[in-house]
PDB file of N, CA and C in Angstrom:
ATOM      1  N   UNK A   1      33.538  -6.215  15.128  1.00  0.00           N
ATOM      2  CA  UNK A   1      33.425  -5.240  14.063  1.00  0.00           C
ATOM      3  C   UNK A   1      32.335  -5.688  13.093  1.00  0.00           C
ATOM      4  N   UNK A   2      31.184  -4.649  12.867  1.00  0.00           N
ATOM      5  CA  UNK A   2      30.443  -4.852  11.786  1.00  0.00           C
ATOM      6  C   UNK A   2      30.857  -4.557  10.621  1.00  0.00           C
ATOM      7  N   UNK A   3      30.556  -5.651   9.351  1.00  0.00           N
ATOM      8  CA  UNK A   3      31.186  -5.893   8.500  1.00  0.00           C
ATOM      9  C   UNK A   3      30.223  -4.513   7.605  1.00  0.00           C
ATOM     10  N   UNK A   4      30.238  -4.122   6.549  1.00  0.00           N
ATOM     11  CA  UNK A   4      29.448  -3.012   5.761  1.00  0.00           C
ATOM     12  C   UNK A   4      28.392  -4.253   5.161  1.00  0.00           C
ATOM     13  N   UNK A   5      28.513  -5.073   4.586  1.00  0.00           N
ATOM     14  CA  UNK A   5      27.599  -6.188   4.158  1.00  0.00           C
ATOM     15  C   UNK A   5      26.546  -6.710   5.291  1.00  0.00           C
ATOM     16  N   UNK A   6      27.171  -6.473   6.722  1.00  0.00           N
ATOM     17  CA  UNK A   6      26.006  -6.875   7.858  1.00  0.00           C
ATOM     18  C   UNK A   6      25.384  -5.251   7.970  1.00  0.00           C
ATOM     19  N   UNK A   7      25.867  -4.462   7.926  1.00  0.00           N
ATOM     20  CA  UNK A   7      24.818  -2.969   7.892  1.00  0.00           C
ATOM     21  C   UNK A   7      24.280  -2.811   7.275  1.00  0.00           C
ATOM     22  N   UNK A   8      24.800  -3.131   5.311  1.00  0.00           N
ATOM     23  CA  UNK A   8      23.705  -3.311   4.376  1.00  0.00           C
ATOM     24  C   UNK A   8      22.178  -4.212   4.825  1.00  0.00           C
ATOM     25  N   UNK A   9      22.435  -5.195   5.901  1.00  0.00           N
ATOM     26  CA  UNK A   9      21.328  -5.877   6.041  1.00  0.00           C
ATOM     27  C   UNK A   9      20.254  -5.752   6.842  1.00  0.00           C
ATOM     28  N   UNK A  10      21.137  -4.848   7.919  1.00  0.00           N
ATOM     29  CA  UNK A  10      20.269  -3.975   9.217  1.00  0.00           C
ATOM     30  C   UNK A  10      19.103  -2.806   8.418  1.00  0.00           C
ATOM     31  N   UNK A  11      20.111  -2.341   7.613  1.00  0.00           N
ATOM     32  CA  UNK A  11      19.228  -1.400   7.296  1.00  0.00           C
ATOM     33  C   UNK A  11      18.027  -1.744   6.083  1.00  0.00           C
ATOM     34  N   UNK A  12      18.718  -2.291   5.648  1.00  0.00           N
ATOM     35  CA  UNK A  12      17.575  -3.199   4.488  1.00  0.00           C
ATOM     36  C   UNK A  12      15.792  -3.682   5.103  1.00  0.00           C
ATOM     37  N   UNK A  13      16.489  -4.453   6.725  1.00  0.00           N
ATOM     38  CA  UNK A  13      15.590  -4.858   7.122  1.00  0.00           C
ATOM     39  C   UNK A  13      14.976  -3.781   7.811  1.00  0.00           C
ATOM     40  N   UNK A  14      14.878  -2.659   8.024  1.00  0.00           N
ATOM     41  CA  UNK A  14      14.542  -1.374   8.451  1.00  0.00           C
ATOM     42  C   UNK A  14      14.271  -0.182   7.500  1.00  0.00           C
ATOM     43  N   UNK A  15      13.901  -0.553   6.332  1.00  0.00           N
ATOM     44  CA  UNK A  15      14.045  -0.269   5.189  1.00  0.00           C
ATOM     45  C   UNK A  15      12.642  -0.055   4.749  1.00  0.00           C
ATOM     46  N   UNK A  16      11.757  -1.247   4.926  1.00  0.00           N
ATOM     47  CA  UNK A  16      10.049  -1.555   4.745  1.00  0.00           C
ATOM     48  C   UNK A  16       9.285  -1.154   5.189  1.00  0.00           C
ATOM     49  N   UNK A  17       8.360  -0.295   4.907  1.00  0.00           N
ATOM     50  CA  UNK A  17       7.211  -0.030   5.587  1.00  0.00           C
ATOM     51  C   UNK A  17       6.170  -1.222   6.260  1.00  0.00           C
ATOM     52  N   UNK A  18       6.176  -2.478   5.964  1.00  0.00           N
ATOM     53  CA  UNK A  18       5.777  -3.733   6.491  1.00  0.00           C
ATOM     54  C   UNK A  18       7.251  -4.235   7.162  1.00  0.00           C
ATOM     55  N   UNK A  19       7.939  -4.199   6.935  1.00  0.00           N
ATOM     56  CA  UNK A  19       9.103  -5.007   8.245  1.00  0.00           C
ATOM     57  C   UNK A  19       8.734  -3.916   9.534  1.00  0.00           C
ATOM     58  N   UNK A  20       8.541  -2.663   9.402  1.00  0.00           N
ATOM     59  CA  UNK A  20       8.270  -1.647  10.812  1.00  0.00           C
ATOM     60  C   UNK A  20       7.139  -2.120  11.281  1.00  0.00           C
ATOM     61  N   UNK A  21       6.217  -2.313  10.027  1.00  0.00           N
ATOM     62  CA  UNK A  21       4.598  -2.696  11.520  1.00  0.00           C
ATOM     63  C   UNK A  21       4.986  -3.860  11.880  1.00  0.00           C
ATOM     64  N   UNK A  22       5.493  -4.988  11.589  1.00  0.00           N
ATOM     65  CA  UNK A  22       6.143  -6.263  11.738  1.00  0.00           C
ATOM     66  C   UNK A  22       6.865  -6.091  13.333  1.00  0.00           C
ATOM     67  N   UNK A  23       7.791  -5.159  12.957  1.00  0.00           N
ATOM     68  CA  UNK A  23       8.645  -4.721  14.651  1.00  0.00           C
ATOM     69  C   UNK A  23       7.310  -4.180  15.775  1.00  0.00           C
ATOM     70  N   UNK A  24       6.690  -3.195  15.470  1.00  0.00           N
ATOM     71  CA  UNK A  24       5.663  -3.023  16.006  1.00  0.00           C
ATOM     72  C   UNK A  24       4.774  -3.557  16.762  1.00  0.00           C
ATOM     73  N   UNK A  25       4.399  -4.317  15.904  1.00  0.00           N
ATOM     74  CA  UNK A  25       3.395  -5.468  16.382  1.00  0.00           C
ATOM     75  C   UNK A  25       4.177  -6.693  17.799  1.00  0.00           C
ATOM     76  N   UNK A  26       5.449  -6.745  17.607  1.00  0.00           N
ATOM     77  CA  UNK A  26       6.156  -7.736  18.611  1.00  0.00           C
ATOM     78  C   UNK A  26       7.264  -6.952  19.409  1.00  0.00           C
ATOM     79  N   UNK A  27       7.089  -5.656  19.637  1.00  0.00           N
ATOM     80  CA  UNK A  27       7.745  -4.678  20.267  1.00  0.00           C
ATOM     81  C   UNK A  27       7.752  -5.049  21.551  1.00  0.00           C
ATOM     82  N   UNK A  28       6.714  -5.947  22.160  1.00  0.00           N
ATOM     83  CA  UNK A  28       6.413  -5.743  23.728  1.00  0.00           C
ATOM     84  C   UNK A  28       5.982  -7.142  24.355  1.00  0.00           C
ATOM     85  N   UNK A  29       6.206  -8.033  23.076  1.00  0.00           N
ATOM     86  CA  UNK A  29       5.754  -9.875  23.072  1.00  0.00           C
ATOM     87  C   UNK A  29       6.095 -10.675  21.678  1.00  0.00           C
ATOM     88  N   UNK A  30       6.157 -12.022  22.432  1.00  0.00           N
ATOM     89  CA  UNK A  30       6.376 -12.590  20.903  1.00  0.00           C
ATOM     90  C   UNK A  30       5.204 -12.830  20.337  1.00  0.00           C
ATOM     91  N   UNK A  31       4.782 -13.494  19.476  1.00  0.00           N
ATOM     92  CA  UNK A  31       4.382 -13.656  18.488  1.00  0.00           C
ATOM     93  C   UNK A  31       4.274 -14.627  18.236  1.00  0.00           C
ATOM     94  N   UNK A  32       3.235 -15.192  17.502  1.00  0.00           N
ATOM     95  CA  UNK A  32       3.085 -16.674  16.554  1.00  0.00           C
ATOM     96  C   UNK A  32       2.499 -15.999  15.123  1.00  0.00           C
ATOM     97  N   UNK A  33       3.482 -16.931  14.145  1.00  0.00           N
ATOM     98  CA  UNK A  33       2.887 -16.696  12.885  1.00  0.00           C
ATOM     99  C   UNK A  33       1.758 -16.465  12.460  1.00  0.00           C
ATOM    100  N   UNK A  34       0.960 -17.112  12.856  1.00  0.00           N
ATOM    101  CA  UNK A  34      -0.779 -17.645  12.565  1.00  0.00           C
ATOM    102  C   UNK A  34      -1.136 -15.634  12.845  1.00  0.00           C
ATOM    103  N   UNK A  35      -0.706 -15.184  14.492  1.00  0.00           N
ATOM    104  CA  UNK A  35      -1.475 -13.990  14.359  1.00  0.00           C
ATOM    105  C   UNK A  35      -0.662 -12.922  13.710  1.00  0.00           C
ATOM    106  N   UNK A  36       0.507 -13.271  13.495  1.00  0.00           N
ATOM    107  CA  UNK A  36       1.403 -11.658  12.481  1.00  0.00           C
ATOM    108  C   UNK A  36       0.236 -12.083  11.292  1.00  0.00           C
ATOM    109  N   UNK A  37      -0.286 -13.025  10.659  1.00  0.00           N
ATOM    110  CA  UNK A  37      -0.301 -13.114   9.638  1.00  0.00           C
ATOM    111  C   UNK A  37      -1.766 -12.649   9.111  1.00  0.00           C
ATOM    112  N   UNK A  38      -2.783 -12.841  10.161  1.00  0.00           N
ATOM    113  CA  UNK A  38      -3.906 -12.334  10.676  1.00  0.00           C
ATOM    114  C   UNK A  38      -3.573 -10.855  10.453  1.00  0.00           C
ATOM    115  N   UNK A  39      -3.064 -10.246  11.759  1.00  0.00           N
ATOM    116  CA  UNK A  39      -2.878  -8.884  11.587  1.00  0.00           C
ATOM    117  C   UNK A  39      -2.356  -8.293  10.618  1.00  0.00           C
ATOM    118  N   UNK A  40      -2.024  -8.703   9.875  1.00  0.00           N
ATOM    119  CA  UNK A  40      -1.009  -8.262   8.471  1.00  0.00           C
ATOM    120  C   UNK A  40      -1.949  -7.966   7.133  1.00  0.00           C
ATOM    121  N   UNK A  41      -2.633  -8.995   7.173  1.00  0.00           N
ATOM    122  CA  UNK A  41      -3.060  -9.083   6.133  1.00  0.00           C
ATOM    123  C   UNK A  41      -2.174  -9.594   4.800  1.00  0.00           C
ATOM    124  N   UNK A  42      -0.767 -10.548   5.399  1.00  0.00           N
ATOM    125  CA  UNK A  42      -0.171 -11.541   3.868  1.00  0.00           C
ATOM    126  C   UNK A  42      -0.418 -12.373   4.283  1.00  0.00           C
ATOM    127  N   UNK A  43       0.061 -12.892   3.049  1.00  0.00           N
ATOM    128  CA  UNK A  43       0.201 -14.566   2.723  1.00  0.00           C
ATOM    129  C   UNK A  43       1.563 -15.114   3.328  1.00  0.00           C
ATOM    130  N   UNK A  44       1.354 -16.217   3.530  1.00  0.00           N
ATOM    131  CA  UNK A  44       2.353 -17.000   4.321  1.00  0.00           C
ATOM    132  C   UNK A  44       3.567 -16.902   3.594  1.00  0.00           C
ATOM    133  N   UNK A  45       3.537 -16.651   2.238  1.00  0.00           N
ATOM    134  CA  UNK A  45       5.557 -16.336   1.785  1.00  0.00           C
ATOM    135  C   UNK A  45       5.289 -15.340   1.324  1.00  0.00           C
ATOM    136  N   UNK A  46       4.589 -13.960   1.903  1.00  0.00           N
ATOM    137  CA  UNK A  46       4.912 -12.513   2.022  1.00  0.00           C
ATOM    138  C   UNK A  46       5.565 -12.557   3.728  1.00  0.00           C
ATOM    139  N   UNK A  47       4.510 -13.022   4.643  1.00  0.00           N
ATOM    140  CA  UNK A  47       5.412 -12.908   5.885  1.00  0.00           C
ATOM    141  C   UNK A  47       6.893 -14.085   6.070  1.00  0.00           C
ATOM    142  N   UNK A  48       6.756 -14.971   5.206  1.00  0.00           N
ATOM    143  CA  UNK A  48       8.038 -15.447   5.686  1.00  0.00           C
ATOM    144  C   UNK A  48       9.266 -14.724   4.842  1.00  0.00           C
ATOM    145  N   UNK A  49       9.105 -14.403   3.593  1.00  0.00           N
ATOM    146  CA  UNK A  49       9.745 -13.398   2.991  1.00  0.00           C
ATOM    147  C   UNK A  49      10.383 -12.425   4.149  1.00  0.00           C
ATOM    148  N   UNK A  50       9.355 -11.531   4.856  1.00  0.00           N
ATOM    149  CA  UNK A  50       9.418 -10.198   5.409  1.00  0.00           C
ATOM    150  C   UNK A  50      10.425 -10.610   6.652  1.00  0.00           C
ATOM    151  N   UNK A  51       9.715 -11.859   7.594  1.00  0.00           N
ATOM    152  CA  UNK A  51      10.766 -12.327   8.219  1.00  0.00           C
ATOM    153  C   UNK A  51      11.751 -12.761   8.173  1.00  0.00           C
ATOM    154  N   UNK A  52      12.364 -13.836   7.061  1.00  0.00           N
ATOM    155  CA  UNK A  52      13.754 -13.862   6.922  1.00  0.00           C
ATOM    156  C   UNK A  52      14.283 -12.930   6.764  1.00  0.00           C
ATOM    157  N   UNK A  53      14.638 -11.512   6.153  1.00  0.00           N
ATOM    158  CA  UNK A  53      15.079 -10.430   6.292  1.00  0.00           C
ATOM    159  C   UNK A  53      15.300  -9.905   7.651  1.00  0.00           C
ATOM    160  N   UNK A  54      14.255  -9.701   8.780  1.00  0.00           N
ATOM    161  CA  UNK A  54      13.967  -9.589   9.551  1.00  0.00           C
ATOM    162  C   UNK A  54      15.027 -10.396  10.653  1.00  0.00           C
ATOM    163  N   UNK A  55      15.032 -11.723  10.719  1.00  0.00           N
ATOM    164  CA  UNK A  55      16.289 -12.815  11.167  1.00  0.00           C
ATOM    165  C   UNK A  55      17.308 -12.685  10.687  1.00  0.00           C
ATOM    166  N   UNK A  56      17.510 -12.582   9.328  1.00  0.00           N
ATOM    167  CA  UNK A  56      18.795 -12.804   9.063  1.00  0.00           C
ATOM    168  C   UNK A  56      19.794 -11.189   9.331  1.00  0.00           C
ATOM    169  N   UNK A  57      18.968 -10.250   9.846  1.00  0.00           N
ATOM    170  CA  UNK A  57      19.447  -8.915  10.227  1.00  0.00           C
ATOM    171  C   UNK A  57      20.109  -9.137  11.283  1.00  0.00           C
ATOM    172  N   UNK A  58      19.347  -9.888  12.487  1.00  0.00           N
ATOM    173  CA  UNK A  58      19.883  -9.956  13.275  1.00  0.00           C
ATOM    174  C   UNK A  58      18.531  -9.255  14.381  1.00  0.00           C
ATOM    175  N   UNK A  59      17.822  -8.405  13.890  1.00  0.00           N
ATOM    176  CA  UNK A  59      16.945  -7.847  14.521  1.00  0.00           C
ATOM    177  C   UNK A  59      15.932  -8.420  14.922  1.00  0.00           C
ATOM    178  N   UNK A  60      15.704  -9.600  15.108  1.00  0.00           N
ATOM    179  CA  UNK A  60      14.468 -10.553  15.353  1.00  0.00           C
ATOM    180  C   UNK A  60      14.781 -11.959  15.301  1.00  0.00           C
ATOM    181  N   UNK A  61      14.222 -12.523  16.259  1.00  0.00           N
ATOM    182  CA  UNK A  61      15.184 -13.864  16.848  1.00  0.00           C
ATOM    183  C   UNK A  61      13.496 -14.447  16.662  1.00  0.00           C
ATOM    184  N   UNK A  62      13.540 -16.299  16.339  1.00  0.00           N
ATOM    185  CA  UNK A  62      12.581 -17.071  16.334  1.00  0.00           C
ATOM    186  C   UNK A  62      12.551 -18.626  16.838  1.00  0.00           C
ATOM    187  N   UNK A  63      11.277 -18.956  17.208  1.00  0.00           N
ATOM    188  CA  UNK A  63      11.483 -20.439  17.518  1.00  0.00           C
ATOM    189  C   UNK A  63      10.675 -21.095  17.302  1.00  0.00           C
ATOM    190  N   UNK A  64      10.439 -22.334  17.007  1.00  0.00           N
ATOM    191  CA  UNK A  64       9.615 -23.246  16.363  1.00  0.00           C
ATOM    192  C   UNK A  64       8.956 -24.310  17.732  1.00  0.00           C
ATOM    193  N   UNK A  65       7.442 -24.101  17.234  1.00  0.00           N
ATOM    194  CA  UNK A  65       6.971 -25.080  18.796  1.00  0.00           C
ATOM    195  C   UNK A  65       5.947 -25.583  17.687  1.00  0.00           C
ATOM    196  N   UNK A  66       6.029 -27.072  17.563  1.00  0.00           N
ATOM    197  CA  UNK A  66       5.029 -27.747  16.670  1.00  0.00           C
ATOM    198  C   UNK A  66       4.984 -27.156  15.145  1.00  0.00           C
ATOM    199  N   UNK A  67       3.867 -26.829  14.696  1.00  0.00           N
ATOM    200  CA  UNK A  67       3.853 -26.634  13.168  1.00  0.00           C
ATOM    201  C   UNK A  67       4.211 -24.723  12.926  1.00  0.00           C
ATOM    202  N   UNK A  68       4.200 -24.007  13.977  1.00  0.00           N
ATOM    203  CA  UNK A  68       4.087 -22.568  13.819  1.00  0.00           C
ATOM    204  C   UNK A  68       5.914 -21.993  14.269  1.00  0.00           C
ATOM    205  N   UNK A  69       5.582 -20.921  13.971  1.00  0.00           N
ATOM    206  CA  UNK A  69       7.017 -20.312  14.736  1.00  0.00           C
ATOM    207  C   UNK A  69       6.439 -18.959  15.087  1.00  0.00           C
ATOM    208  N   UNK A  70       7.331 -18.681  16.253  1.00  0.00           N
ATOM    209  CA  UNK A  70       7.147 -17.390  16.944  1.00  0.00           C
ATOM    210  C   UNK A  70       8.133 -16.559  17.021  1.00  0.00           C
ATOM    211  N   UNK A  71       8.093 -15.371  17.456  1.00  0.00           N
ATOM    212  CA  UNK A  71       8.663 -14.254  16.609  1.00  0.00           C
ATOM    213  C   UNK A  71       8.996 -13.350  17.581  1.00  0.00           C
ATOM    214  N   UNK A  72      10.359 -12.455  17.995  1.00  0.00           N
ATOM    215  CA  UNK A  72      10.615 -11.361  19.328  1.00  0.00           C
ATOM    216  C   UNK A  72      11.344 -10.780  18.782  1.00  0.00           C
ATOM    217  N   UNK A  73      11.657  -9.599  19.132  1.00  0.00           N
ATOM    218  CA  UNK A  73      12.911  -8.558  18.585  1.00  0.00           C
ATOM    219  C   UNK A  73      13.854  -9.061  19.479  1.00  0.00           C
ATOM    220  N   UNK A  74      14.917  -9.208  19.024  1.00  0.00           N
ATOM    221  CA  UNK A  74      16.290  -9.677  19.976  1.00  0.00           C
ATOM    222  C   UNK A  74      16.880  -8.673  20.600  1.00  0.00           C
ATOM    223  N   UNK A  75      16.824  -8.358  22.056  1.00  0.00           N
ATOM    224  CA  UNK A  75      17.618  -7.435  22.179  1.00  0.00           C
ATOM    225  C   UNK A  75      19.127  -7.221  22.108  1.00  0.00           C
ATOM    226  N   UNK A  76      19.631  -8.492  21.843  1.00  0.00           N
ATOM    227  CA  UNK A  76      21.258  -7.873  21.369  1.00  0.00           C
ATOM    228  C   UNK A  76      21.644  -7.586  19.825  1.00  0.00           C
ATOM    229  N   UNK A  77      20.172  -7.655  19.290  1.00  0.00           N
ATOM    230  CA  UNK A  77      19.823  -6.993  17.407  1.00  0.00           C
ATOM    231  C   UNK A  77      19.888  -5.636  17.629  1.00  0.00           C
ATOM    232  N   UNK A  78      18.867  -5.386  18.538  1.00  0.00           N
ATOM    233  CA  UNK A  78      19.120  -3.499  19.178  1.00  0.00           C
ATOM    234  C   UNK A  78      19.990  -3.200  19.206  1.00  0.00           C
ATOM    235  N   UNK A  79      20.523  -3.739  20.390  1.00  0.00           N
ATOM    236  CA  UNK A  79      22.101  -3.362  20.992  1.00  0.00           C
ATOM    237  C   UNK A  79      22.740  -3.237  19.435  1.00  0.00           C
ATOM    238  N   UNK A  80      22.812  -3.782  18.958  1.00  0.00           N
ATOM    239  CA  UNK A  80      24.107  -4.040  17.876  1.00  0.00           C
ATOM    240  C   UNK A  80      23.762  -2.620  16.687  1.00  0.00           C
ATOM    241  N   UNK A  81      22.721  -2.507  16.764  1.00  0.00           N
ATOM    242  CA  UNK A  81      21.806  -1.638  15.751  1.00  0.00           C
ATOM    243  C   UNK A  81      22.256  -0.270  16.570  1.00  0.00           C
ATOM    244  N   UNK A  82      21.885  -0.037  17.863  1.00  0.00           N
ATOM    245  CA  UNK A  82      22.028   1.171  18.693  1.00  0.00           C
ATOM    246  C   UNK A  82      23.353   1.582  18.472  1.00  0.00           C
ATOM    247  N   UNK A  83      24.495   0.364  18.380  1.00  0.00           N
ATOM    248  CA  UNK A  83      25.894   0.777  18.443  1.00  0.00           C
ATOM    249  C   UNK A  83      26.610   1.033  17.107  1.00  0.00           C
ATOM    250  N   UNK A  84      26.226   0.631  15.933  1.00  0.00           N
ATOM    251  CA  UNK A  84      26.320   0.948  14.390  1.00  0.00           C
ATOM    252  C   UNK A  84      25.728   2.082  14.583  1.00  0.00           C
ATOM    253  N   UNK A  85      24.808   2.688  14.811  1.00  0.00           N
ATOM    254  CA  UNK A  85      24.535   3.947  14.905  1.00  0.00           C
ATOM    255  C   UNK A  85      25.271   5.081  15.397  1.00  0.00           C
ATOM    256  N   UNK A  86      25.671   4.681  16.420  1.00  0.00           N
ATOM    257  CA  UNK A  86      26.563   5.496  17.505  1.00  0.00           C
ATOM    258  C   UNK A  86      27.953   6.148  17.044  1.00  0.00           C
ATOM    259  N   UNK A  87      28.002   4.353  16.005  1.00  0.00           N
ATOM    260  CA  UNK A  87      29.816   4.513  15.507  1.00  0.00           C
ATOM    261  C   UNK A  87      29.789   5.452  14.510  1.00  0.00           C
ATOM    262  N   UNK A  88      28.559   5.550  13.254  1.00  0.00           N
ATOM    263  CA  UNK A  88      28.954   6.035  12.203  1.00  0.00           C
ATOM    264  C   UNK A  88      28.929   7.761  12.005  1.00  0.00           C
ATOM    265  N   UNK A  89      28.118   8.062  13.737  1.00  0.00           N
ATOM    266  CA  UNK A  89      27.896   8.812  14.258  1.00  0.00           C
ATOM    267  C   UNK A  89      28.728  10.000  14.585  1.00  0.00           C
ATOM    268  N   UNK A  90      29.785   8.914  15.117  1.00  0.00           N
ATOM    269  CA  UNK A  90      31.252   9.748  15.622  1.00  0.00           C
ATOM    270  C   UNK A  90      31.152   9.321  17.436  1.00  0.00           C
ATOM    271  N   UNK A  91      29.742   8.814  17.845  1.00  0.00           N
ATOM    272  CA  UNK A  91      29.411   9.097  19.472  1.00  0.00           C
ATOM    273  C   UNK A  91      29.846   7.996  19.898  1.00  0.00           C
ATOM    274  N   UNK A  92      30.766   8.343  20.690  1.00  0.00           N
ATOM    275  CA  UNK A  92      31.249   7.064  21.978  1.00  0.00           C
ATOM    276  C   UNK A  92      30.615   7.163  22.837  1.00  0.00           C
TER     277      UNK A  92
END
């Protein structure tokens, strides 16, 4: 059961017009910081800002290789996102 405090956070993080190009951009690969940050055009605690939101949703999973971290949409963040949807929906 999703708690209303973990939906407050889904949607929060789905909320930004920069957390969407963020999803965007790693829709189809991961990612290393160095190029979200390139393509973005922030600063390193605008994107880590954007990403902790982003992680702590649940919607984006990360891992650390040497000094950088890299970046994927999780698909059981979807899943979980697809099915809060579904519920509040009424759709089984």
């Amino acid at each position: 059961m999703t708690t209303k405090k973990q939906k407050a956070k889904i949607f929060k993080a789905l909320g930004d017009e920069k957390r969407i190009e963020i999803l965007e951009l790693i829709k189809d690969k991961e990612e290393c910081a160095c190029t979200l940050l390139e393509k973005l055009g922030l600063t390193q605690s605008g994107l880590s800002y954007h990403m902790k939101i982003l992680c702590e949703s649940g919607i984006v999973i990360s891992r650390q290789e040497g000094k950088w971290t890299y970046y994927q949409i999780s698909k059981n963040g979807v899943l979980k996102i697809s099915m809060i949807l579904f519920d509040m929906a009424g759709i089984k």
